[in-house]
ModelCIF file with pLDDT and N, C-alpha, C, O atoms, coordinates in Angstrom:
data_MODEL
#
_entry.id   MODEL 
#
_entity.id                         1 
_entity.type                       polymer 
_entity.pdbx_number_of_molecules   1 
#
_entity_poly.entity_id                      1 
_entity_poly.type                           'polypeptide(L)' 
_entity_poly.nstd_linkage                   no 
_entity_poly.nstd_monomer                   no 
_entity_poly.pdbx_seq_one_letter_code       
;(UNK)(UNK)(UNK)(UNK)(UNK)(UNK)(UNK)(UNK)(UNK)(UNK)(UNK)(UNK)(UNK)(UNK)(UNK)(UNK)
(UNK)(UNK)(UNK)(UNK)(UNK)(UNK)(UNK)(UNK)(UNK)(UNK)(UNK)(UNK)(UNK)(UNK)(UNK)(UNK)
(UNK)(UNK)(UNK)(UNK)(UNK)(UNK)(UNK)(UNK)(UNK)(UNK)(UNK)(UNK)(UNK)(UNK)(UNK)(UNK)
;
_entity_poly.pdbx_seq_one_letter_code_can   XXXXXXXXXXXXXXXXXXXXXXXXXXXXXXXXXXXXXXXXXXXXXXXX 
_entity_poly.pdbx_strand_id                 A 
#
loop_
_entity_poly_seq.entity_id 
_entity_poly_seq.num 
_entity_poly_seq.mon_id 
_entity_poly_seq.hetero 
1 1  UNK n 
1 2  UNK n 
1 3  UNK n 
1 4  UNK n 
1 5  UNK n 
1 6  UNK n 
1 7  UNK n 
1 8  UNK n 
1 9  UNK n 
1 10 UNK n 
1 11 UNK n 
1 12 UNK n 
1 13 UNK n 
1 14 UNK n 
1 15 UNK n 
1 16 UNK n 
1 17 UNK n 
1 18 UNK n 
1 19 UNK n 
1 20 UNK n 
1 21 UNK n 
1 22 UNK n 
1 23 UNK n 
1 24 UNK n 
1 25 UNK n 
1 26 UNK n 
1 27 UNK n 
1 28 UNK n 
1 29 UNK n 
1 30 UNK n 
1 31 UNK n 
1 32 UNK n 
1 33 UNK n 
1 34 UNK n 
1 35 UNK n 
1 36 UNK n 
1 37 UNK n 
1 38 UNK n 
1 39 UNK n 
1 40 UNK n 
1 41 UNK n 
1 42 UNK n 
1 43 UNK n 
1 44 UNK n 
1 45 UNK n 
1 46 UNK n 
1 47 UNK n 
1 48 UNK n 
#
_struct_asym.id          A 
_struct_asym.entity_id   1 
#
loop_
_ma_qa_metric.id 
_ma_qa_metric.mode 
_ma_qa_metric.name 
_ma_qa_metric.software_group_id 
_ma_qa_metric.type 
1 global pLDDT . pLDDT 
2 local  pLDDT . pLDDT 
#
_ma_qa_metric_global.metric_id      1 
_ma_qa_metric_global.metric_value   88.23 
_ma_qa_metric_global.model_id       1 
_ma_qa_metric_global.ordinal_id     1 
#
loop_
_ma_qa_metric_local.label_asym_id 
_ma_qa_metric_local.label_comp_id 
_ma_qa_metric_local.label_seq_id 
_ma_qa_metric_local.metric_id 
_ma_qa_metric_local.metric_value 
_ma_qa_metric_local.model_id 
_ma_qa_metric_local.ordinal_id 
A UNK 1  2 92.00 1 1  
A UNK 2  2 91.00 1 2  
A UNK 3  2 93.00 1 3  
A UNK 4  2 94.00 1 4  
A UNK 5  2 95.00 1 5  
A UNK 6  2 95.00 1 6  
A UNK 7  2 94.00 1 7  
A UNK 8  2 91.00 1 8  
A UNK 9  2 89.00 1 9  
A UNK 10 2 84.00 1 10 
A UNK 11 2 84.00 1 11 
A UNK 12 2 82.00 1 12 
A UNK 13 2 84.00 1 13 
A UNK 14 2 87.00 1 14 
A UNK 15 2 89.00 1 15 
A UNK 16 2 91.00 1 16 
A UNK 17 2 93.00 1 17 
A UNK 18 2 94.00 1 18 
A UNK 19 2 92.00 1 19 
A UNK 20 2 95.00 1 20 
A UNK 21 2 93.00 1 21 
A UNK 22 2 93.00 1 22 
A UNK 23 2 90.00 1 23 
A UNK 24 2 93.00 1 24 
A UNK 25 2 90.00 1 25 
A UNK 26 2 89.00 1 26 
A UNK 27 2 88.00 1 27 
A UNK 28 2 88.00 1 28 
A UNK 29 2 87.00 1 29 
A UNK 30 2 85.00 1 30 
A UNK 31 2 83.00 1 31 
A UNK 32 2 84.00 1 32 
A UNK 33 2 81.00 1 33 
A UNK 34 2 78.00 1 34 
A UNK 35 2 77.00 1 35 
A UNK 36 2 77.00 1 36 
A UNK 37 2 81.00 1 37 
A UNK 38 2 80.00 1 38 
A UNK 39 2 82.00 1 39 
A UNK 40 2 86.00 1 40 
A UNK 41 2 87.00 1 41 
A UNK 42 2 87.00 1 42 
A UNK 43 2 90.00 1 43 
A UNK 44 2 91.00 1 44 
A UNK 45 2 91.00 1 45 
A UNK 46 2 92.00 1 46 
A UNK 47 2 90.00 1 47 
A UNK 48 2 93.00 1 48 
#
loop_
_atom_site.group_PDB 
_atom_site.id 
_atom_site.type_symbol 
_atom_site.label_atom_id 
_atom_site.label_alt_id 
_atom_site.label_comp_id 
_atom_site.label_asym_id 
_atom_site.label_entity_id 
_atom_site.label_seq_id 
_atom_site.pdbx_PDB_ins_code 
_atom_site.Cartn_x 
_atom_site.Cartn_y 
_atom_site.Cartn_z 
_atom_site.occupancy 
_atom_site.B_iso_or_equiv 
_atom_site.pdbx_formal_charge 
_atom_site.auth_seq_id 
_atom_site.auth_comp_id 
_atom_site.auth_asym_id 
_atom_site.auth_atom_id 
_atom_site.pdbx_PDB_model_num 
ATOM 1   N N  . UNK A 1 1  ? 93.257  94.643  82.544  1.00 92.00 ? 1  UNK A N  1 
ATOM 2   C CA . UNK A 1 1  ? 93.052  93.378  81.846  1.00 92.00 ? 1  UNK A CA 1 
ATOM 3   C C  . UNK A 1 1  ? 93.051  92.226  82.852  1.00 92.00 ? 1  UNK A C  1 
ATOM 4   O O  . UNK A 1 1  ? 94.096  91.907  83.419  1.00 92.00 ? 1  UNK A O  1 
ATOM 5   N N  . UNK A 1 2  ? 92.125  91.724  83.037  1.00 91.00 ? 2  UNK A N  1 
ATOM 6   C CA . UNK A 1 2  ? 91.794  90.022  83.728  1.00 91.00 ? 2  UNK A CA 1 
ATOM 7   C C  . UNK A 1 2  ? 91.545  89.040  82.751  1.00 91.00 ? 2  UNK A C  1 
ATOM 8   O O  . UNK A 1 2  ? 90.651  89.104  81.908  1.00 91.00 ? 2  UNK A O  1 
ATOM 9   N N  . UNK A 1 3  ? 92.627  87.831  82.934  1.00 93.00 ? 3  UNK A N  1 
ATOM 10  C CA . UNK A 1 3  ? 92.303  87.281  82.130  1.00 93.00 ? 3  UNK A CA 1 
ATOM 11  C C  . UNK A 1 3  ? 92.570  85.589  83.245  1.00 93.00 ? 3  UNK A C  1 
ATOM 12  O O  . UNK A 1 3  ? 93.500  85.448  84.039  1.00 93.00 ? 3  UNK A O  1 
ATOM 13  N N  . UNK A 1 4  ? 91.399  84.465  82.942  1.00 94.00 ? 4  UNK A N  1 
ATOM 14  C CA . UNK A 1 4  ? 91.421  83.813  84.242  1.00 94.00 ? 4  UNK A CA 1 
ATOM 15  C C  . UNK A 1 4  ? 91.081  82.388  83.492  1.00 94.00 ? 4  UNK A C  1 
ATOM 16  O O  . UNK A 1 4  ? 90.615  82.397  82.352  1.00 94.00 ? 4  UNK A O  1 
ATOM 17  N N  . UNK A 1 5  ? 91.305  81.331  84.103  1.00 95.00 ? 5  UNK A N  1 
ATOM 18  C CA . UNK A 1 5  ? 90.934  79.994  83.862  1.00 95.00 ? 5  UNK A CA 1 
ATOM 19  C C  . UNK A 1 5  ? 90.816  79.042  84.773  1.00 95.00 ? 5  UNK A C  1 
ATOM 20  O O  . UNK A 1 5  ? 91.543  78.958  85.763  1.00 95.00 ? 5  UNK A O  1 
ATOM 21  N N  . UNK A 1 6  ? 89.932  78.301  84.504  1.00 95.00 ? 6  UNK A N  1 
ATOM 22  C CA . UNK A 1 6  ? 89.795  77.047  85.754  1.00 95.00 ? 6  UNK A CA 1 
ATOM 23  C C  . UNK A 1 6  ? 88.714  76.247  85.756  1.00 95.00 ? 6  UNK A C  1 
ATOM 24  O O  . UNK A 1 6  ? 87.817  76.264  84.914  1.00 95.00 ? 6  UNK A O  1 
ATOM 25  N N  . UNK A 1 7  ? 88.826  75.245  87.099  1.00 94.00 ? 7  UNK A N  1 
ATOM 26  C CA . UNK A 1 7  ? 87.529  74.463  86.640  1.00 94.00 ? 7  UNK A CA 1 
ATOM 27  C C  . UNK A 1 7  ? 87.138  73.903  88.029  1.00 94.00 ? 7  UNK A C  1 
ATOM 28  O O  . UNK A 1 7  ? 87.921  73.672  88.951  1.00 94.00 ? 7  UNK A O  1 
ATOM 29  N N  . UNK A 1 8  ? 85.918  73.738  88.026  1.00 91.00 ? 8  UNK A N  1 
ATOM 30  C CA . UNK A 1 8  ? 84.842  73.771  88.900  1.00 91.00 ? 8  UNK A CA 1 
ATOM 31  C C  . UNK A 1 8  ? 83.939  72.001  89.318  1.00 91.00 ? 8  UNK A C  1 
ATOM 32  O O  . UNK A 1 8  ? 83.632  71.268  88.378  1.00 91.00 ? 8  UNK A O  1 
ATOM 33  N N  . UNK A 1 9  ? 83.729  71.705  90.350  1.00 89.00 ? 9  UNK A N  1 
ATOM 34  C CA . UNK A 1 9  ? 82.681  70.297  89.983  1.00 89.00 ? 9  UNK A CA 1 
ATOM 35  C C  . UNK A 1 9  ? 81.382  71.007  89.855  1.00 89.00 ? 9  UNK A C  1 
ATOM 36  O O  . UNK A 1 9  ? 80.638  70.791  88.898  1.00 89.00 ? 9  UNK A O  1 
ATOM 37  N N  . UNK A 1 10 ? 81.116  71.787  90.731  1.00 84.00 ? 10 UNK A N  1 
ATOM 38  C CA . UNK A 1 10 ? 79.636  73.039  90.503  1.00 84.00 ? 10 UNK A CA 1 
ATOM 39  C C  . UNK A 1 10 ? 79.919  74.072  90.703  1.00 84.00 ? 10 UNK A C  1 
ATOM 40  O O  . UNK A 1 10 ? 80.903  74.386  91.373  1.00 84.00 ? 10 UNK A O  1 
ATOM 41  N N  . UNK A 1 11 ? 78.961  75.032  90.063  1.00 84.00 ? 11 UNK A N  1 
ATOM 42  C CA . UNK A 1 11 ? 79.053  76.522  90.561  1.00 84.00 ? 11 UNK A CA 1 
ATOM 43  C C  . UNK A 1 11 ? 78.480  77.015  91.733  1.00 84.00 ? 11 UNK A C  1 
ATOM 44  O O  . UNK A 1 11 ? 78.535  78.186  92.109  1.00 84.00 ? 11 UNK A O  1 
ATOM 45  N N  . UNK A 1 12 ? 77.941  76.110  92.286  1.00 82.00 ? 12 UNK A N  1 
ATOM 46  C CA . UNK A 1 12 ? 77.057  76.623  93.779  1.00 82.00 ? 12 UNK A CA 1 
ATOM 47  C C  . UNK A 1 12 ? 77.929  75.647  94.651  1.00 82.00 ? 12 UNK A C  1 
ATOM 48  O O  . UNK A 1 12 ? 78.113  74.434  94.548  1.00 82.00 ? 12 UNK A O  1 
ATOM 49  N N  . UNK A 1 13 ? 78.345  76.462  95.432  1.00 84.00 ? 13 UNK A N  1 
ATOM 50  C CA . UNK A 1 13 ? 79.280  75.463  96.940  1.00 84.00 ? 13 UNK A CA 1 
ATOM 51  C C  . UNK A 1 13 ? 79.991  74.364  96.758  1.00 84.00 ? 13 UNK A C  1 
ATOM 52  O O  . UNK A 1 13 ? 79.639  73.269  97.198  1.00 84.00 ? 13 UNK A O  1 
ATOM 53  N N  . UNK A 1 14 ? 81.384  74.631  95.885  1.00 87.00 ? 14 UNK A N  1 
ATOM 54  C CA . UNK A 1 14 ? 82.154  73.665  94.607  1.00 87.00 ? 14 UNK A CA 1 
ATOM 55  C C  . UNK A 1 14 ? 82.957  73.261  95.925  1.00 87.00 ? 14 UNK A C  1 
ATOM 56  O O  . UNK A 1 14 ? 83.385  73.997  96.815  1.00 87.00 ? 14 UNK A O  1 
ATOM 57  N N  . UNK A 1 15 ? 83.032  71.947  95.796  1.00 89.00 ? 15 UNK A N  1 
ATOM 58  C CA . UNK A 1 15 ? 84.170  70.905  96.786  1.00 89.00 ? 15 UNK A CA 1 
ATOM 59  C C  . UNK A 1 15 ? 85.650  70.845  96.249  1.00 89.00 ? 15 UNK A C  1 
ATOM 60  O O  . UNK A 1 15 ? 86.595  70.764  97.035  1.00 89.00 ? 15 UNK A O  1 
ATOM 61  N N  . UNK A 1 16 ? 85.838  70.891  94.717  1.00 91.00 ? 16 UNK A N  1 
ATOM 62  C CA . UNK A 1 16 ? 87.157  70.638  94.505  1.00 91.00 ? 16 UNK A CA 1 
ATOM 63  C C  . UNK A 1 16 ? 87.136  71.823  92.942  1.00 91.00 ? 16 UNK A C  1 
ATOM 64  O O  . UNK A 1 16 ? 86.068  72.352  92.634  1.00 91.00 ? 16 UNK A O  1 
ATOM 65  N N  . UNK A 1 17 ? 88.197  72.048  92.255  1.00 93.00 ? 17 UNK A N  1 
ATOM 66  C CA . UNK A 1 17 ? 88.930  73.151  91.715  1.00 93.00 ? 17 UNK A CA 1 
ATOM 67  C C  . UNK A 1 17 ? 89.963  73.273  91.995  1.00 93.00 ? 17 UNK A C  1 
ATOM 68  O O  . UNK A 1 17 ? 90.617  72.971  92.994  1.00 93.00 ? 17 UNK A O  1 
ATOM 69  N N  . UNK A 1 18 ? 90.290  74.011  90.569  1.00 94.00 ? 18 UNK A N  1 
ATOM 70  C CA . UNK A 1 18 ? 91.457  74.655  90.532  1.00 94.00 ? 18 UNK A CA 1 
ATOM 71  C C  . UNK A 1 18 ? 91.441  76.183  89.833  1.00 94.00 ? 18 UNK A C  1 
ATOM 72  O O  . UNK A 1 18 ? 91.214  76.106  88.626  1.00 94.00 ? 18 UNK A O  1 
ATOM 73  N N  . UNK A 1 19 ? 91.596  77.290  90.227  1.00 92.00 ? 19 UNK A N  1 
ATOM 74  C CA . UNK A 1 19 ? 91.740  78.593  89.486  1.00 92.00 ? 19 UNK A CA 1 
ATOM 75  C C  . UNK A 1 19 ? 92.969  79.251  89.352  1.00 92.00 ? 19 UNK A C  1 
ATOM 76  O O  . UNK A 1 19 ? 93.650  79.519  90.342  1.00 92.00 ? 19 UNK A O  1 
ATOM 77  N N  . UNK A 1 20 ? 93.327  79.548  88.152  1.00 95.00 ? 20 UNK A N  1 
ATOM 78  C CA . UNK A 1 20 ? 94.436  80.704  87.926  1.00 95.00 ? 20 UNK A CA 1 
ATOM 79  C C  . UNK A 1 20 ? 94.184  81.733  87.276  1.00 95.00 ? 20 UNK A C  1 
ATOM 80  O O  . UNK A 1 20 ? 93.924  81.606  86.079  1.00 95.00 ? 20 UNK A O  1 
ATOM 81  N N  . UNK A 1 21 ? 94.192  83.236  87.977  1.00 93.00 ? 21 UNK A N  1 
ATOM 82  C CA . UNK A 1 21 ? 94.133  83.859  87.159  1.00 93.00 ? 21 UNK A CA 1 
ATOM 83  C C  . UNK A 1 21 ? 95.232  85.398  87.112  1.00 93.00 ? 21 UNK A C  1 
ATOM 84  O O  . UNK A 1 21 ? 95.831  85.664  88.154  1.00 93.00 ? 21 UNK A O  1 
ATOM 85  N N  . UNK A 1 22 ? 95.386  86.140  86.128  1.00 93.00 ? 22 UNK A N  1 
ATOM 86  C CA . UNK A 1 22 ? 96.416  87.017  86.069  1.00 93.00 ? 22 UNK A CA 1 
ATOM 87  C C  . UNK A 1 22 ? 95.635  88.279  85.893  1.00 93.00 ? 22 UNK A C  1 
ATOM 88  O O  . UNK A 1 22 ? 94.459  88.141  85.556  1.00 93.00 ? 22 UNK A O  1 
ATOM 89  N N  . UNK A 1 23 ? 96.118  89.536  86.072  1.00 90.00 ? 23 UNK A N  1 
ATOM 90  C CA . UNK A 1 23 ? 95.492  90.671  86.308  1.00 90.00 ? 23 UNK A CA 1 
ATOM 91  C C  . UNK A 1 23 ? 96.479  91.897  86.152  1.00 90.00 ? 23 UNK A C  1 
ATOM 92  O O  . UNK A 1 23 ? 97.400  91.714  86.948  1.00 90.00 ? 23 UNK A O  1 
ATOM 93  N N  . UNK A 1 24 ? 96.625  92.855  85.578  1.00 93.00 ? 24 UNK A N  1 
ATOM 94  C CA . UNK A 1 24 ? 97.182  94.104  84.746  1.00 93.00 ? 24 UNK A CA 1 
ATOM 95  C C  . UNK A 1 24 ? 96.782  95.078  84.811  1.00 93.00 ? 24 UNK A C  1 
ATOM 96  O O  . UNK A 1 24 ? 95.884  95.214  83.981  1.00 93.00 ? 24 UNK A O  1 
ATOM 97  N N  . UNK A 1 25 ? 97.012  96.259  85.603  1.00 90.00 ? 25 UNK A N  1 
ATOM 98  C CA . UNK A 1 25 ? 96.507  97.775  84.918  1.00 90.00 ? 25 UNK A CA 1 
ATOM 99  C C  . UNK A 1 25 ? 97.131  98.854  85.771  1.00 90.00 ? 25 UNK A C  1 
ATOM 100 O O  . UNK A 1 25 ? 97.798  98.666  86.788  1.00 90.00 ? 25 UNK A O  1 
ATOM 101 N N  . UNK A 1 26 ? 96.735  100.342 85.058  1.00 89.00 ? 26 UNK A N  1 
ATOM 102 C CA . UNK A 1 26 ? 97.552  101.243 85.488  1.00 89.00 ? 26 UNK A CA 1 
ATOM 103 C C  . UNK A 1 26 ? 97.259  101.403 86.888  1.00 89.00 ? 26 UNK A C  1 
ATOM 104 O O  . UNK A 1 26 ? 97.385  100.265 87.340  1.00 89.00 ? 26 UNK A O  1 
ATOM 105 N N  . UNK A 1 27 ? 96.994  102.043 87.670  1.00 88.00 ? 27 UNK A N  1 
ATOM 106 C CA . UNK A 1 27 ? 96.467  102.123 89.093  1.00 88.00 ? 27 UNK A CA 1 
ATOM 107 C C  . UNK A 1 27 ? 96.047  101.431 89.946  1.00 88.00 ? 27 UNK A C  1 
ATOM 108 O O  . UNK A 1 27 ? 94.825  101.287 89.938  1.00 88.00 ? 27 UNK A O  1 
ATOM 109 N N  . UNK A 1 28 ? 96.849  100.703 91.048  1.00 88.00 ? 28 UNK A N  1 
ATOM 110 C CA . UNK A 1 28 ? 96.808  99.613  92.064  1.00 88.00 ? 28 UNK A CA 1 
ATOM 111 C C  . UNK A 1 28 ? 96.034  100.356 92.963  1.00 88.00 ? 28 UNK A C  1 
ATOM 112 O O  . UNK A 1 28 ? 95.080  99.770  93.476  1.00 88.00 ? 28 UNK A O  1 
ATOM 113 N N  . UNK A 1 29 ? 96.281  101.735 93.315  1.00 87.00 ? 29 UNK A N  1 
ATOM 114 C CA . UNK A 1 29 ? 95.370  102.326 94.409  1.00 87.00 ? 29 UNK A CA 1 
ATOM 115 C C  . UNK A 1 29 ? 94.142  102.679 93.940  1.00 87.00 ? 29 UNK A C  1 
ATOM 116 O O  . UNK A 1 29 ? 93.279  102.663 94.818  1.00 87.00 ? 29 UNK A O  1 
ATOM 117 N N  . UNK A 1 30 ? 93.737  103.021 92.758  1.00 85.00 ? 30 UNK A N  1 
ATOM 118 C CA . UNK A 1 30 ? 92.124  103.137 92.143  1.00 85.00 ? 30 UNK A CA 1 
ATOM 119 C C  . UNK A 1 30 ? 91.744  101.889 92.664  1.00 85.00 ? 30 UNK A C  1 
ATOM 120 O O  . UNK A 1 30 ? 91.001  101.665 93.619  1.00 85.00 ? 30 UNK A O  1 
ATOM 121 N N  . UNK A 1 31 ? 92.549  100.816 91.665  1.00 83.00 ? 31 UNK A N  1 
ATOM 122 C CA . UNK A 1 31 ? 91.834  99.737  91.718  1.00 83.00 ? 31 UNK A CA 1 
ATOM 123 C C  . UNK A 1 31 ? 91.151  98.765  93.282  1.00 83.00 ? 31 UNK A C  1 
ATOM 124 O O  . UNK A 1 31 ? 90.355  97.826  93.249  1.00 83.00 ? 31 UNK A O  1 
ATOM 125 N N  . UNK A 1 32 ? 91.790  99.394  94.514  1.00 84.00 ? 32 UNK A N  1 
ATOM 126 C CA . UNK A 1 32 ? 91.749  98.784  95.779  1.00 84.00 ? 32 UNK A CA 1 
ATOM 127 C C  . UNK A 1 32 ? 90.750  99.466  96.332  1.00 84.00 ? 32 UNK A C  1 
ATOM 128 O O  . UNK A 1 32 ? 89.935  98.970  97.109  1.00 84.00 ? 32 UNK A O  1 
ATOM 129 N N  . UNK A 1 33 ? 90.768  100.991 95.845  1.00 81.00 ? 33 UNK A N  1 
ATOM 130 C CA . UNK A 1 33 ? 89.538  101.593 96.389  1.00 81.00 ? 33 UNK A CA 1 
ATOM 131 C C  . UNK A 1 33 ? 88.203  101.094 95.615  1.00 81.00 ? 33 UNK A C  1 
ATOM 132 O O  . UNK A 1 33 ? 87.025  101.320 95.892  1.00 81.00 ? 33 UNK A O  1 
ATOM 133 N N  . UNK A 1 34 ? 88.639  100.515 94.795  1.00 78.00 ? 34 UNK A N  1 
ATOM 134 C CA . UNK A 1 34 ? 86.878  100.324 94.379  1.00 78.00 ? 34 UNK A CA 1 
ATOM 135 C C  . UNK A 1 34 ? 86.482  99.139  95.476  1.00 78.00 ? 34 UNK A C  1 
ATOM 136 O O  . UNK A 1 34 ? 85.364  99.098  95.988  1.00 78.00 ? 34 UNK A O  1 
ATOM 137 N N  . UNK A 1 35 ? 87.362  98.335  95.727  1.00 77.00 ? 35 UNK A N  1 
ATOM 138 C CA . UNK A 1 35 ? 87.235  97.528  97.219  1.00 77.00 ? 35 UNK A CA 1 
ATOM 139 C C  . UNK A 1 35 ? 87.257  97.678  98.114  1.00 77.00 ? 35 UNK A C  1 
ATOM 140 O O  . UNK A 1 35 ? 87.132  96.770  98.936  1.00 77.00 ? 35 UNK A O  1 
ATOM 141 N N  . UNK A 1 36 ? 87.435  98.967  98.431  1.00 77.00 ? 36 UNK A N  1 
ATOM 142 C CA . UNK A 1 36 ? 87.745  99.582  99.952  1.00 77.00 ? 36 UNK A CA 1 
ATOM 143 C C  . UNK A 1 36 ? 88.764  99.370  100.489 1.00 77.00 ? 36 UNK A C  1 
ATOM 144 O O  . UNK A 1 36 ? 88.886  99.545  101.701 1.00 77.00 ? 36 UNK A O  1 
ATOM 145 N N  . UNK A 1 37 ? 89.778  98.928  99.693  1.00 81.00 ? 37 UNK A N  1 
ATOM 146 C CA . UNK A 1 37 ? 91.372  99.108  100.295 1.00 81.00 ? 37 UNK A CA 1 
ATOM 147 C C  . UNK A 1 37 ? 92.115  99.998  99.948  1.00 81.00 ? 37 UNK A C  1 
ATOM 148 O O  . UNK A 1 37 ? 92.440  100.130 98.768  1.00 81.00 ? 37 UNK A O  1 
ATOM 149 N N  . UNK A 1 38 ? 92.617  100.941 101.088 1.00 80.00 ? 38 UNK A N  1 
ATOM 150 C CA . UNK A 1 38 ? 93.584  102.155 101.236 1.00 80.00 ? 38 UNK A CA 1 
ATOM 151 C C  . UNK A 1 38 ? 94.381  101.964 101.422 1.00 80.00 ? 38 UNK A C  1 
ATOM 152 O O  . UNK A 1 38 ? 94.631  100.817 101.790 1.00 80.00 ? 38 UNK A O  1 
ATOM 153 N N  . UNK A 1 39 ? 95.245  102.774 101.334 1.00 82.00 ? 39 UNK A N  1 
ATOM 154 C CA . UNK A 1 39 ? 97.240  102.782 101.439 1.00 82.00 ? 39 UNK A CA 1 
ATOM 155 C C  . UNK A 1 39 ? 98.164  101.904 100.489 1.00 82.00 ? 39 UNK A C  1 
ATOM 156 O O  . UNK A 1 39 ? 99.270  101.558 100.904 1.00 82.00 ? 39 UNK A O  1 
ATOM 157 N N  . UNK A 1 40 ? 97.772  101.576 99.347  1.00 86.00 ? 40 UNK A N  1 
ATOM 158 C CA . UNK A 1 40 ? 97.958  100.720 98.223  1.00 86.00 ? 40 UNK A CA 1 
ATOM 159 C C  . UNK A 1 40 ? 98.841  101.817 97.115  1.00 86.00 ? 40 UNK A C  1 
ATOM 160 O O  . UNK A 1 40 ? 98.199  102.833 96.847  1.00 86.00 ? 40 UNK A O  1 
ATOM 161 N N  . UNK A 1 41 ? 99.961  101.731 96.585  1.00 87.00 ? 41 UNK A N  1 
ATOM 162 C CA . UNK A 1 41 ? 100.734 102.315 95.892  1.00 87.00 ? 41 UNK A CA 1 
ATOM 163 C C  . UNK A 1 41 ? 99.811  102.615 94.877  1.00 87.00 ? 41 UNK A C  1 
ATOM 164 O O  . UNK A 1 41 ? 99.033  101.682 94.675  1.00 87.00 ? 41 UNK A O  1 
ATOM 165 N N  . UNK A 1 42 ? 99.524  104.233 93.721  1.00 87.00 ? 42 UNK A N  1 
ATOM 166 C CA . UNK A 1 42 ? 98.936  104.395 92.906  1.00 87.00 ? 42 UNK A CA 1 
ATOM 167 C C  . UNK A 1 42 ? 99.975  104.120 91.280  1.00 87.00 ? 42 UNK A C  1 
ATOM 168 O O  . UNK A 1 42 ? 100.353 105.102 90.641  1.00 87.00 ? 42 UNK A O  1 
ATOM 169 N N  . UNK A 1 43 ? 100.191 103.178 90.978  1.00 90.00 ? 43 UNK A N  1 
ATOM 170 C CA . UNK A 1 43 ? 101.181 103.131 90.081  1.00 90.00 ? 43 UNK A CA 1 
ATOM 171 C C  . UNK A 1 43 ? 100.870 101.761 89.635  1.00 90.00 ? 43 UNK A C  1 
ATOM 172 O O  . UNK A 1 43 ? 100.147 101.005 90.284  1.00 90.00 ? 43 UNK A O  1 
ATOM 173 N N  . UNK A 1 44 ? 101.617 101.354 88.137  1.00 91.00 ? 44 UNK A N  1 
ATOM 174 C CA . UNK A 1 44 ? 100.699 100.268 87.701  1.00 91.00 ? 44 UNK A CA 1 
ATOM 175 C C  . UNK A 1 44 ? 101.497 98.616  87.952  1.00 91.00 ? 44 UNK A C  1 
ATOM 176 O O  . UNK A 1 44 ? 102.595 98.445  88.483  1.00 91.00 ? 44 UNK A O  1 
ATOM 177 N N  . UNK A 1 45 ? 100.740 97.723  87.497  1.00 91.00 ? 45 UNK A N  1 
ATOM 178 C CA . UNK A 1 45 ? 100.588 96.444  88.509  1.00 91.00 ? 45 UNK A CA 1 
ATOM 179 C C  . UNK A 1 45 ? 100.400 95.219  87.524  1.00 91.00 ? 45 UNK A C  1 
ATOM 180 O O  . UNK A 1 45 ? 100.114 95.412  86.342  1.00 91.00 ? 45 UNK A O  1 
ATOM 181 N N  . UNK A 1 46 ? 100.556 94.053  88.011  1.00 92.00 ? 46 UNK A N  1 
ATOM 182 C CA . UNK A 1 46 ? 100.488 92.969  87.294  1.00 92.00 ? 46 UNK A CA 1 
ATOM 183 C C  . UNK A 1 46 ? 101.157 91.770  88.153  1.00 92.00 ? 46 UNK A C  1 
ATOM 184 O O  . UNK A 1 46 ? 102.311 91.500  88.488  1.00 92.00 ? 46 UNK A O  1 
ATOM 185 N N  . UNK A 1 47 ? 99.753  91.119  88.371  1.00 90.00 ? 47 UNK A N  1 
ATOM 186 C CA . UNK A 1 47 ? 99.891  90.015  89.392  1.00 90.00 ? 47 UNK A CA 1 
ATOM 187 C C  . UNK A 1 47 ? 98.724  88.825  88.705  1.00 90.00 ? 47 UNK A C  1 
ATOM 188 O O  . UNK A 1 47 ? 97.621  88.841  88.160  1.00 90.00 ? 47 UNK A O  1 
ATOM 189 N N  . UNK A 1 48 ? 99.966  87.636  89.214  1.00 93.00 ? 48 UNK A N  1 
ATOM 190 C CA . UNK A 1 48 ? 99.340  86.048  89.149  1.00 93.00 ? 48 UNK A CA 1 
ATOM 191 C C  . UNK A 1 48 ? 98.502  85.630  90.120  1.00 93.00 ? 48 UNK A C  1 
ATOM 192 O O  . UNK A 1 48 ? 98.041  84.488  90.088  1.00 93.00 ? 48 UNK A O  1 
#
């Protein structure tokens, strides 16, 4: 689950913003390999 908010002056090459977003699920090491990051605990997660 991603769930995110924020705001932008443009969407193409934005000068000022602010984003927060939070993020949830079972497998931290699936989830890193779909990014290509290894050695990441396989167990579940939830970060601001």
């Amino acid at each position: 689950y991603i769930d995110a908010d924020g705001s932008l002056d443009r969407l193409r090459k934005p000068s000022r913003g602010d984003l927060r977003a939070q993020a949830s699920g079972p497998d931290l090491a699936a989830l890193g390999a779909a990014f290509g990051a290894s050695g990441l605990v396989a167990s579940p997660f939830d970060t601001e």
